[in-house]
PDB file of N, CA and C in Angstrom:
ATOM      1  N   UNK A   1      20.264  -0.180  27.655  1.00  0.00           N
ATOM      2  CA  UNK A   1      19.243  -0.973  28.326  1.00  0.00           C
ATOM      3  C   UNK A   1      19.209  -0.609  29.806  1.00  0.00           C
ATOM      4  N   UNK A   2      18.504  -0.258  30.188  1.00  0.00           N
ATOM      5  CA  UNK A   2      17.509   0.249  31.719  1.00  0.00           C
ATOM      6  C   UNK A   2      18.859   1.291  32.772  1.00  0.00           C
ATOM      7  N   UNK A   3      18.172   1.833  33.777  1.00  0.00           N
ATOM      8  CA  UNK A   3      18.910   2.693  34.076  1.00  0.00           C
ATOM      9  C   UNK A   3      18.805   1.702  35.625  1.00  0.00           C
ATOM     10  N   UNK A   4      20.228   1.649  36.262  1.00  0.00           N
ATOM     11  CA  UNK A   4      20.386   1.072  37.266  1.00  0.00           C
ATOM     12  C   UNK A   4      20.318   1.248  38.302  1.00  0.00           C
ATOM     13  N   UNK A   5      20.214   3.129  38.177  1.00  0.00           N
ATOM     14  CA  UNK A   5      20.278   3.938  39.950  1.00  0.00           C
ATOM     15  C   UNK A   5      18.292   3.562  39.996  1.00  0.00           C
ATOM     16  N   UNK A   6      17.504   3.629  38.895  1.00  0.00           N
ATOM     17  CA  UNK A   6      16.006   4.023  39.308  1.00  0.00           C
ATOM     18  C   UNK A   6      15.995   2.782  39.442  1.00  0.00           C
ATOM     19  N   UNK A   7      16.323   1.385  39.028  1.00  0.00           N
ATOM     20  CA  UNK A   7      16.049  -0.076  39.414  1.00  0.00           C
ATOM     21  C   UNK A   7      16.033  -0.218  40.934  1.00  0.00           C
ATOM     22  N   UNK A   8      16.821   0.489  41.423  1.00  0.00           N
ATOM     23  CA  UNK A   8      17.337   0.018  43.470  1.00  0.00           C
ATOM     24  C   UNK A   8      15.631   0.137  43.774  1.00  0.00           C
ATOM     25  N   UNK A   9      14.912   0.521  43.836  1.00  0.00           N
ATOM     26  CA  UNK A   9      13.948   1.101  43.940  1.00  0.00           C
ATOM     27  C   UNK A   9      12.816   0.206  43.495  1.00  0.00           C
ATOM     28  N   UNK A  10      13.099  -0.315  42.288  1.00  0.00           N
ATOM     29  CA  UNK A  10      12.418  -1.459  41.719  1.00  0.00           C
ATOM     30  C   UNK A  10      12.802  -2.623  42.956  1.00  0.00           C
ATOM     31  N   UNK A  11      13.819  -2.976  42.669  1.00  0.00           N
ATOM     32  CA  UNK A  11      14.540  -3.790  43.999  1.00  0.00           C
ATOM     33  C   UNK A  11      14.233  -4.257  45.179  1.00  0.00           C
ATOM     34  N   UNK A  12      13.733  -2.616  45.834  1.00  0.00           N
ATOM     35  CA  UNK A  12      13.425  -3.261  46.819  1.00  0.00           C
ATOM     36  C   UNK A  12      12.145  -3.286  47.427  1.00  0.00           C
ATOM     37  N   UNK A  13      11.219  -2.552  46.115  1.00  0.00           N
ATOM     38  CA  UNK A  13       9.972  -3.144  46.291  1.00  0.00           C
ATOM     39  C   UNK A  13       9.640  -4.391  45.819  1.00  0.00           C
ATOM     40  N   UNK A  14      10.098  -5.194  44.764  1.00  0.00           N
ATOM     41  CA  UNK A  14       9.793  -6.114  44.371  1.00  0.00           C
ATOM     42  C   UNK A  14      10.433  -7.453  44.487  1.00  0.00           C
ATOM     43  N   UNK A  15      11.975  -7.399  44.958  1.00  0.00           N
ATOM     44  CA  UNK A  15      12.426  -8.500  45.240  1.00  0.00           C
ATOM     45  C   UNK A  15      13.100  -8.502  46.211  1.00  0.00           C
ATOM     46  N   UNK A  16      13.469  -7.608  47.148  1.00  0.00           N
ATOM     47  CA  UNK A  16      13.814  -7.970  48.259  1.00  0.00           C
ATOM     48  C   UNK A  16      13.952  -8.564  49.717  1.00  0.00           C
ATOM     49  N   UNK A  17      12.433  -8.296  49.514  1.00  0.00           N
ATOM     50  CA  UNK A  17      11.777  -9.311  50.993  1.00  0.00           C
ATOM     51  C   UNK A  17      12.260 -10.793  49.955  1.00  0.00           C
ATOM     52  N   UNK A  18      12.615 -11.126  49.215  1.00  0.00           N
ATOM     53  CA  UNK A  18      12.747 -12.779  48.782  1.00  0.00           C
ATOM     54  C   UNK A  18      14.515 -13.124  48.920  1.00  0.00           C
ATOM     55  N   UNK A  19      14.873 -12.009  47.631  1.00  0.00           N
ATOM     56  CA  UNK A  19      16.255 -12.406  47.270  1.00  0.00           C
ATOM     57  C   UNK A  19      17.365 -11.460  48.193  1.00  0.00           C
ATOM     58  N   UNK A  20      18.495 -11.404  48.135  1.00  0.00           N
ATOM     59  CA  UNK A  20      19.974 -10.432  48.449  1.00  0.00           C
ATOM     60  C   UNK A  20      20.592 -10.781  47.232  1.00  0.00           C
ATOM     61  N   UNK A  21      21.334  -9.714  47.256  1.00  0.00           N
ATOM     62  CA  UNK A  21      22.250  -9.761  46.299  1.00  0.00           C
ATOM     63  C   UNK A  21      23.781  -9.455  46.635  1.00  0.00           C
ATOM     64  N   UNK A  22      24.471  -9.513  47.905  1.00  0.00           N
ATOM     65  CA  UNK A  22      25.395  -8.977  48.991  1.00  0.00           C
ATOM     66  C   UNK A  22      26.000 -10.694  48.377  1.00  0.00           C
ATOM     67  N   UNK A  23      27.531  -9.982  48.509  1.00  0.00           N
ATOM     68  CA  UNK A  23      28.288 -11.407  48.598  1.00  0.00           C
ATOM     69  C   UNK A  23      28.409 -11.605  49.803  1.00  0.00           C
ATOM     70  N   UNK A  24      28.368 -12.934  49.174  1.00  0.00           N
ATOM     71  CA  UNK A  24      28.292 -13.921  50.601  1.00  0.00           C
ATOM     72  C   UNK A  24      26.681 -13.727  51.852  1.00  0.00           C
ATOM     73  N   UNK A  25      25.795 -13.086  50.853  1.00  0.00           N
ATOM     74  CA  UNK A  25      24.795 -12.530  51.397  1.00  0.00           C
ATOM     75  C   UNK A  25      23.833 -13.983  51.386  1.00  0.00           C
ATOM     76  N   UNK A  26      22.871 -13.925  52.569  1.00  0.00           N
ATOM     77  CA  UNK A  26      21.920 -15.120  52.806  1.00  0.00           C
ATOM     78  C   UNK A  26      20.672 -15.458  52.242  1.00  0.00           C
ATOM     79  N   UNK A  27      20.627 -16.614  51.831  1.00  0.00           N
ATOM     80  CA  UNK A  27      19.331 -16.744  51.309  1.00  0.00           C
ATOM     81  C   UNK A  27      18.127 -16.500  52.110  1.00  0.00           C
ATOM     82  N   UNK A  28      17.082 -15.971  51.451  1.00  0.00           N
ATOM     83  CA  UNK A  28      15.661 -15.916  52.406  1.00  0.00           C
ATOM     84  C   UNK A  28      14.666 -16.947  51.328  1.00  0.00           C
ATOM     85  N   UNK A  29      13.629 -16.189  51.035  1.00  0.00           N
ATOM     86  CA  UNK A  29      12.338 -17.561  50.516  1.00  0.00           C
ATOM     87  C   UNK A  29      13.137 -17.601  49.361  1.00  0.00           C
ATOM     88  N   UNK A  30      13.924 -16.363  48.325  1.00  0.00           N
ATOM     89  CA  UNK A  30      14.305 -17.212  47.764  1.00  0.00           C
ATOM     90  C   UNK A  30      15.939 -16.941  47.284  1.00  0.00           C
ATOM     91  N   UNK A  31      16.814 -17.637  46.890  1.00  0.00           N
ATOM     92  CA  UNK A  31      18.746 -17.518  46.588  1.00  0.00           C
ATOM     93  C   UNK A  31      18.549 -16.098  46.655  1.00  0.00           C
ATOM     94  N   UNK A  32      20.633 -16.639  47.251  1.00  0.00           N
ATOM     95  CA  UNK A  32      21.200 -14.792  47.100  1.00  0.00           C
ATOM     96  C   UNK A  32      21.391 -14.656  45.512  1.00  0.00           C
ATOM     97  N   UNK A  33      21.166 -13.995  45.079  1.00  0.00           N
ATOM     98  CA  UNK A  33      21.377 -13.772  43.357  1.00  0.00           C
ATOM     99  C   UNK A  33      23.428 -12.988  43.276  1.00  0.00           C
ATOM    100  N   UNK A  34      23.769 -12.754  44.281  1.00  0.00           N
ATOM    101  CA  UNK A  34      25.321 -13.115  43.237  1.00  0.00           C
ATOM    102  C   UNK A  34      25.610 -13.740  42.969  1.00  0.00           C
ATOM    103  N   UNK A  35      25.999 -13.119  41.484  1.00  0.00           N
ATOM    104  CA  UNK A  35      27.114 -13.853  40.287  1.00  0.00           C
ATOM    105  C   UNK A  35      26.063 -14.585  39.637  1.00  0.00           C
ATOM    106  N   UNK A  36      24.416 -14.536  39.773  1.00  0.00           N
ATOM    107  CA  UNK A  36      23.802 -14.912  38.966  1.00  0.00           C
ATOM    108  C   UNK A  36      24.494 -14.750  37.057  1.00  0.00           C
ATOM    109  N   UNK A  37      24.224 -13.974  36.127  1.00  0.00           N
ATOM    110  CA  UNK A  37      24.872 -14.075  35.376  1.00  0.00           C
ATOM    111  C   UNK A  37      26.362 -14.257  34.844  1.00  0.00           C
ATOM    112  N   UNK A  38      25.277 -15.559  34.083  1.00  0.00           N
ATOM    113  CA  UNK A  38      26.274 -16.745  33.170  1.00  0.00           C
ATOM    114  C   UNK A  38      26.507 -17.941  33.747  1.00  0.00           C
ATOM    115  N   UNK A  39      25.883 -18.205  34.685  1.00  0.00           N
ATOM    116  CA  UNK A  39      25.456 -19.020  35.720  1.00  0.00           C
ATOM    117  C   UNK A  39      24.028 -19.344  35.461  1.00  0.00           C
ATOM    118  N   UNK A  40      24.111 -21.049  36.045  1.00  0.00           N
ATOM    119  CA  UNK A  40      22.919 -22.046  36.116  1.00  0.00           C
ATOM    120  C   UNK A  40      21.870 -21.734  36.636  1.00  0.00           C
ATOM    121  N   UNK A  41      22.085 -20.176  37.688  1.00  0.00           N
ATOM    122  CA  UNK A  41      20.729 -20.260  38.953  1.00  0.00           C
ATOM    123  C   UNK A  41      20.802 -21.183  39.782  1.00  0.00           C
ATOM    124  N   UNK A  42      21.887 -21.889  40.294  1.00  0.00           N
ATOM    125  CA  UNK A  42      21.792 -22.905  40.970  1.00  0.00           C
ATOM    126  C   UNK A  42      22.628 -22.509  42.709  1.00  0.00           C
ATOM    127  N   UNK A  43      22.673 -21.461  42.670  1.00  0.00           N
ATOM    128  CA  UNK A  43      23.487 -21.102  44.393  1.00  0.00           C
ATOM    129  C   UNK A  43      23.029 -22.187  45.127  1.00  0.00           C
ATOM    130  N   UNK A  44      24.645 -21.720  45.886  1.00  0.00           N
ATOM    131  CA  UNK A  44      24.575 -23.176  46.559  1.00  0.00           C
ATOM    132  C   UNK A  44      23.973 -23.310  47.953  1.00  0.00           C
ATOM    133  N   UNK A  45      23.381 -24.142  48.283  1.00  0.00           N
ATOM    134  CA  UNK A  45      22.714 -24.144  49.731  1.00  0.00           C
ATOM    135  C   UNK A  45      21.359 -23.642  49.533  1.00  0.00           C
ATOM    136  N   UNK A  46      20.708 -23.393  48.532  1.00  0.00           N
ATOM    137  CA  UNK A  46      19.159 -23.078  48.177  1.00  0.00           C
ATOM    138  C   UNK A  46      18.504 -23.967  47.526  1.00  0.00           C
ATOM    139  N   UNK A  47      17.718 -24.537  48.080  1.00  0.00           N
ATOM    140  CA  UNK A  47      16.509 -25.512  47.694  1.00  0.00           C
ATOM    141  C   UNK A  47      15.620 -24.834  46.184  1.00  0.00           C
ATOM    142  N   UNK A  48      16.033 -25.617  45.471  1.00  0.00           N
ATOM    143  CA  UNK A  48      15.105 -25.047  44.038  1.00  0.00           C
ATOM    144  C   UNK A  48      14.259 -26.315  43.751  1.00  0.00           C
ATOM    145  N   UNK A  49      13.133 -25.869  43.317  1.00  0.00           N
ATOM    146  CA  UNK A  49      12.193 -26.396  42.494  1.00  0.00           C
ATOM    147  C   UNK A  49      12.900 -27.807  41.886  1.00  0.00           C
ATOM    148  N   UNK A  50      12.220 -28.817  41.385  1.00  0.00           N
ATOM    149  CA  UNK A  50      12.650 -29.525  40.136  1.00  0.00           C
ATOM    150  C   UNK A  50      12.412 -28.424  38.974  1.00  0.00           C
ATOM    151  N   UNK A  51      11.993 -27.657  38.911  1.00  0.00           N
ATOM    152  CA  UNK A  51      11.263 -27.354  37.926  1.00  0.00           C
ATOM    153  C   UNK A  51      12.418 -26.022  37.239  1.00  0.00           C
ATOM    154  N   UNK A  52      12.600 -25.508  38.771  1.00  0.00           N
ATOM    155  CA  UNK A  52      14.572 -24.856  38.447  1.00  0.00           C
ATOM    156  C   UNK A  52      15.540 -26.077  38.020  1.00  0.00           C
ATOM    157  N   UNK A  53      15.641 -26.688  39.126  1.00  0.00           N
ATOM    158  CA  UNK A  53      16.924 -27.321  38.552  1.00  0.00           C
ATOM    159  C   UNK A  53      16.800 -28.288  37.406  1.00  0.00           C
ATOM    160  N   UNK A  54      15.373 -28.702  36.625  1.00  0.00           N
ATOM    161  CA  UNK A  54      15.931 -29.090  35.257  1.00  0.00           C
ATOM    162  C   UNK A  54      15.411 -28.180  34.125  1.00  0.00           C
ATOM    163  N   UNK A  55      15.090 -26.817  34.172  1.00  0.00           N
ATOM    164  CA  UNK A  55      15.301 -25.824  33.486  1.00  0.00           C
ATOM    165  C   UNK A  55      16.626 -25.788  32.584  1.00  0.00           C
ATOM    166  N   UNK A  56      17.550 -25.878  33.231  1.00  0.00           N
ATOM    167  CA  UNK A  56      19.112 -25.827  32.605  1.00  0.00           C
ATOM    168  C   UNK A  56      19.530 -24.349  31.870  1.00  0.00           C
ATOM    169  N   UNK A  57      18.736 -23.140  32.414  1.00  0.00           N
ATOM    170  CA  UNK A  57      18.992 -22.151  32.316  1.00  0.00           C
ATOM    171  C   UNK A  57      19.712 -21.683  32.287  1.00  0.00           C
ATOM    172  N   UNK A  58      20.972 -20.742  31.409  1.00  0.00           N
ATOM    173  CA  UNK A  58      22.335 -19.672  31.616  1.00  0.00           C
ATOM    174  C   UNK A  58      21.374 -18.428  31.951  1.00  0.00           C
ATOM    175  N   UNK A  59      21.576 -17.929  32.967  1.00  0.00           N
ATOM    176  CA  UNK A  59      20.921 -16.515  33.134  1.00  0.00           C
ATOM    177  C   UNK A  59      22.164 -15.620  32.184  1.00  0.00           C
ATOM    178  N   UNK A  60      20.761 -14.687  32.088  1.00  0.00           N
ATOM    179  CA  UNK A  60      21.704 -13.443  30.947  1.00  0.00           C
ATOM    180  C   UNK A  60      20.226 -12.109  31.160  1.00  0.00           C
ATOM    181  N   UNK A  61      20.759 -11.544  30.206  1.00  0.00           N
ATOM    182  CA  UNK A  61      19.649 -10.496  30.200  1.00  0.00           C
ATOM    183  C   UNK A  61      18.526 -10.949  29.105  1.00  0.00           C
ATOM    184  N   UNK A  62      18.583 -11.357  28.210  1.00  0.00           N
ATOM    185  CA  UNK A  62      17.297 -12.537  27.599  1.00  0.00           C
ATOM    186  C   UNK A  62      16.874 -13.141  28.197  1.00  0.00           C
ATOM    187  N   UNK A  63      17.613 -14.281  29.007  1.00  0.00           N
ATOM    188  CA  UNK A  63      16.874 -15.138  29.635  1.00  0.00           C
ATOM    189  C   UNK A  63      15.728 -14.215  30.534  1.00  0.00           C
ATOM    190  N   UNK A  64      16.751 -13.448  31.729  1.00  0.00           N
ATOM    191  CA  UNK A  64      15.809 -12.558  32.369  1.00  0.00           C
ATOM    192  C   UNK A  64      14.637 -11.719  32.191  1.00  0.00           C
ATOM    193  N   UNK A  65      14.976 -11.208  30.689  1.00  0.00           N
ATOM    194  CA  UNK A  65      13.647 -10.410  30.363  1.00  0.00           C
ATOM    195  C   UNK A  65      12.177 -11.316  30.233  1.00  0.00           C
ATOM    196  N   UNK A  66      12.473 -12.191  29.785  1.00  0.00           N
ATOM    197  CA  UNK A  66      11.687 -13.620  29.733  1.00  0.00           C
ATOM    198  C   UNK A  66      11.030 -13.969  30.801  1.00  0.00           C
ATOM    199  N   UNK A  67      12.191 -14.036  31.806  1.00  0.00           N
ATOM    200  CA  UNK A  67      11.572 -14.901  33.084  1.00  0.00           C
ATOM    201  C   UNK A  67      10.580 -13.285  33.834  1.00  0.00           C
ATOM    202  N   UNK A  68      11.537 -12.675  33.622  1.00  0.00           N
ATOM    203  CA  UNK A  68      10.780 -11.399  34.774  1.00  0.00           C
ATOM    204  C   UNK A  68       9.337 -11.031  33.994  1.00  0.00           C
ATOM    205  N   UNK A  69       8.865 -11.209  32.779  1.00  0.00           N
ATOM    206  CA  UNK A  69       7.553 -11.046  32.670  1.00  0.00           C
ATOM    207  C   UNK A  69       6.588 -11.997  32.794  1.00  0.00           C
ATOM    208  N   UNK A  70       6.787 -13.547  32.794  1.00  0.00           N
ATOM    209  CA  UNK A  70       6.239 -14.068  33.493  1.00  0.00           C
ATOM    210  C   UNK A  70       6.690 -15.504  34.097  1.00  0.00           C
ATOM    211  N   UNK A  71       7.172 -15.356  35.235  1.00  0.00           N
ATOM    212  CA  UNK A  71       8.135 -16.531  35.769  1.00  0.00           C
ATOM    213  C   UNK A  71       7.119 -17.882  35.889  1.00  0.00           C
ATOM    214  N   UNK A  72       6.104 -17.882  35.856  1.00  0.00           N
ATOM    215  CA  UNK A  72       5.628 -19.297  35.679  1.00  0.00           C
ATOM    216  C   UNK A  72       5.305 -19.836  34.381  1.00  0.00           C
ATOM    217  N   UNK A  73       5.297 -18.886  33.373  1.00  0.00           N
ATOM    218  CA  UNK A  73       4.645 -19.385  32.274  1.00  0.00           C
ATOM    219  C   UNK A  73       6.605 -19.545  31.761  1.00  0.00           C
ATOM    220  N   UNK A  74       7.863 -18.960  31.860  1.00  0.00           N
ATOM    221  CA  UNK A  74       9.615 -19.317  31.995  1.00  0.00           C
ATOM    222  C   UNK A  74       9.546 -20.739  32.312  1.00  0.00           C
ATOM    223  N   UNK A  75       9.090 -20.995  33.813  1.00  0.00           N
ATOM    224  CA  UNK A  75       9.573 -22.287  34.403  1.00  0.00           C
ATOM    225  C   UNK A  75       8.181 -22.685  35.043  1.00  0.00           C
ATOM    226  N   UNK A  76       7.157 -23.777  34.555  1.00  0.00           N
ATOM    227  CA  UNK A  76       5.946 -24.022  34.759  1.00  0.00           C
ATOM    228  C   UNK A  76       6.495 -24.863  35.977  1.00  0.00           C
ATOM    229  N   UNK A  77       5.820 -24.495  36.436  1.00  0.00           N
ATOM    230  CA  UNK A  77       5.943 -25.713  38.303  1.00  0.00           C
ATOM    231  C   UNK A  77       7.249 -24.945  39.017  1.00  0.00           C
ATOM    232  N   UNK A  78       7.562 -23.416  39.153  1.00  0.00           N
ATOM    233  CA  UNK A  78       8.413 -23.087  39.737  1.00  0.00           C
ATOM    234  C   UNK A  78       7.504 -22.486  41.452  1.00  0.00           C
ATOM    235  N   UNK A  79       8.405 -22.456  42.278  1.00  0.00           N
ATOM    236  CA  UNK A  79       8.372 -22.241  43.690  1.00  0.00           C
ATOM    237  C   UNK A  79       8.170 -20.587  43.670  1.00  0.00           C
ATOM    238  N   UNK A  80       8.499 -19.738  42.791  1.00  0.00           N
ATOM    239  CA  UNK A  80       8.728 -18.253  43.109  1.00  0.00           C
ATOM    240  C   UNK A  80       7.135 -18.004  42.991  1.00  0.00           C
ATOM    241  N   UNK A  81       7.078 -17.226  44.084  1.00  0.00           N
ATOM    242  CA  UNK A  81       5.643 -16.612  43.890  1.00  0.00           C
ATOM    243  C   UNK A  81       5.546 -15.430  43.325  1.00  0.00           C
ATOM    244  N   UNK A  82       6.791 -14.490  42.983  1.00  0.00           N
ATOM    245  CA  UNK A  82       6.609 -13.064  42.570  1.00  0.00           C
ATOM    246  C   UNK A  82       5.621 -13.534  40.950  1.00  0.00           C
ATOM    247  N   UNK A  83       4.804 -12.339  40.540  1.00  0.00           N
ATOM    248  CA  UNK A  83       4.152 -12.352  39.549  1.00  0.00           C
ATOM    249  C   UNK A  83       4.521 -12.150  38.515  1.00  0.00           C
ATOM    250  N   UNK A  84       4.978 -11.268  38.538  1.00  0.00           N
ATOM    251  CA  UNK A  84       5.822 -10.245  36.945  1.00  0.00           C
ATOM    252  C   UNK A  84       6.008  -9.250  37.135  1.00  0.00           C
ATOM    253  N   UNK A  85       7.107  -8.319  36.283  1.00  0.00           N
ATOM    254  CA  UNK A  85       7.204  -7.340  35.560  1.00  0.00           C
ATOM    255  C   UNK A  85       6.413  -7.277  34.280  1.00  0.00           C
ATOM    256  N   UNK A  86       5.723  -6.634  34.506  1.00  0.00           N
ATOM    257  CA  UNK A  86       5.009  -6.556  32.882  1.00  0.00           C
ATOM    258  C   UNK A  86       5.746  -5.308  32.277  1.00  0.00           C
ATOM    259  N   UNK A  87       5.803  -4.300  32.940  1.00  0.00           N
ATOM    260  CA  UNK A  87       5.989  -3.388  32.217  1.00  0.00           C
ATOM    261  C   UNK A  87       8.214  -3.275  31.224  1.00  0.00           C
ATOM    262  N   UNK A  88       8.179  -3.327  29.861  1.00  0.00           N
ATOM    263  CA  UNK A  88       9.199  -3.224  29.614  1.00  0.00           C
ATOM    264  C   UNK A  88      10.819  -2.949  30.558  1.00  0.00           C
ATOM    265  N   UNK A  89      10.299  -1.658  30.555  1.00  0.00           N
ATOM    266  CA  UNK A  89      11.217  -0.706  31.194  1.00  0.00           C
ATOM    267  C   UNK A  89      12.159  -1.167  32.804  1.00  0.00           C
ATOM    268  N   UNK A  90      10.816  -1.535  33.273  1.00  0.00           N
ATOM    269  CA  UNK A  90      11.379  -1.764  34.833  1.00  0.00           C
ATOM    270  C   UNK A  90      11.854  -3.141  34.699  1.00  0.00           C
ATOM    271  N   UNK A  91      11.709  -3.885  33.894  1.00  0.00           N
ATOM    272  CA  UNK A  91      12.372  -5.326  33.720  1.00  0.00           C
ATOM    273  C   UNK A  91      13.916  -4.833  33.163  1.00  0.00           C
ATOM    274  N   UNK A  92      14.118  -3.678  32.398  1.00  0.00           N
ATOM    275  CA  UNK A  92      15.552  -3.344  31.654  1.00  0.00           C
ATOM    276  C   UNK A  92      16.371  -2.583  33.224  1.00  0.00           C
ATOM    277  N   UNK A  93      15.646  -2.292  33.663  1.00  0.00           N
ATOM    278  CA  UNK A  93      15.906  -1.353  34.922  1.00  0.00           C
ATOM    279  C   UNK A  93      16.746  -2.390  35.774  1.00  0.00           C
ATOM    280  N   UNK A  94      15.938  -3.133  36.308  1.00  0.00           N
ATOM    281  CA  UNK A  94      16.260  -4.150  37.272  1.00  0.00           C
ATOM    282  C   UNK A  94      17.315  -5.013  36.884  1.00  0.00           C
ATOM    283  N   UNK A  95      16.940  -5.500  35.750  1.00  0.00           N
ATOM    284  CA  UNK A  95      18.715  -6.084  35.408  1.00  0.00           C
ATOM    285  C   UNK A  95      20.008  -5.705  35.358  1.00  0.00           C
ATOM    286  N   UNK A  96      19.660  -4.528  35.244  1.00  0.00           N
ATOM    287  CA  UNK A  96      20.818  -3.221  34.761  1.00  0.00           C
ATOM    288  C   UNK A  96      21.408  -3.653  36.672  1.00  0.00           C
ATOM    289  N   UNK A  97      20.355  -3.172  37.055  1.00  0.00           N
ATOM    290  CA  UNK A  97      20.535  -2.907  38.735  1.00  0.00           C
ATOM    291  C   UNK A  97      21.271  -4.236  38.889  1.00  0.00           C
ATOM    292  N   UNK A  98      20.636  -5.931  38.940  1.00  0.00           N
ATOM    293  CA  UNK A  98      21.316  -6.756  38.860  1.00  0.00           C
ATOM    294  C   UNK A  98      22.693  -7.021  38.578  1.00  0.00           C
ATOM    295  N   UNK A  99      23.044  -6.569  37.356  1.00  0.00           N
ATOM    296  CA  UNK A  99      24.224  -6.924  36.987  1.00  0.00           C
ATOM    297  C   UNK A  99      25.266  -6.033  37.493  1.00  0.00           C
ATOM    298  N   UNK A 100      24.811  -4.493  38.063  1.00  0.00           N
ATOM    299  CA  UNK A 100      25.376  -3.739  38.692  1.00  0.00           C
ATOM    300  C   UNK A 100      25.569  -4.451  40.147  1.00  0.00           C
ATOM    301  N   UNK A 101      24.710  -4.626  40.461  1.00  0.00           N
ATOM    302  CA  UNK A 101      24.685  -5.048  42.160  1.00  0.00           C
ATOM    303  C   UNK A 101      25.276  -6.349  42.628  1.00  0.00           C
ATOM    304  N   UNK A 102      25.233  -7.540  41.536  1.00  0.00           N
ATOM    305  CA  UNK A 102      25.705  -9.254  41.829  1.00  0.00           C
ATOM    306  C   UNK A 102      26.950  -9.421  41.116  1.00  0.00           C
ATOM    307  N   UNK A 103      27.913  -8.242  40.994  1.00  0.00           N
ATOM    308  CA  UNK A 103      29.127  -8.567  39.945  1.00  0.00           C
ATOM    309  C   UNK A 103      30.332  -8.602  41.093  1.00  0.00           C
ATOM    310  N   UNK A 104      31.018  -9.630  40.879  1.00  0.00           N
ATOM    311  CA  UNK A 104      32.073  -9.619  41.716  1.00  0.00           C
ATOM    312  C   UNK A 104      33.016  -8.423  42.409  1.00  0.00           C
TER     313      UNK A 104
END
């Protein structure tokens, strides 16, 4: 599932002006995503939605493929403005990159 060096790229056209993924890295519009997976989505010190926090989400790579093609129709009444990944590939990409990039 997705190749992680061509995701950086995905990365940081598509979610970086929002998220970091650096430990101990700062939130901007929206959470630092380490250690997202297997975890609530709930970092601490970031203002989420109601609509995040009673989701009750385990992020994983399902959940994600889900949310990354269309995050409002995932979590209806969420705060993220990104649109989607539609396309397969770059959603397998980016997680790959994720789980490479937010792992302890």
């Amino acid at each position: 599932m997705g190749d992680a060096e061509a995701s950086k790229k995905i990365f940081a056209q598509k979610c970086a002006q929002c998220h970091t993924v650096e430990k101990r890295g700062k939130h901007k519009t929206g959470p630092n995503l380490r250690g997202i997976f297997g975890q609530t989505g709930q970092a601490p010190g970031f203002s989420y939605s109601n609509a995040n926090k009673n989701k009750g989400i385990i992020w994983g790579e399902e959940t994600l493929m889900e949310y990354l093609e269309n995050p409002k129709k995932y979590i209806p009444r969420t705060k993220m403005i990104f649109a989607s990944l539609k396309k397969k590939i770059e959603r397998e990409d980016l997680i790959q990159y994720l789980k490479w990039a937010t792992s302890s």
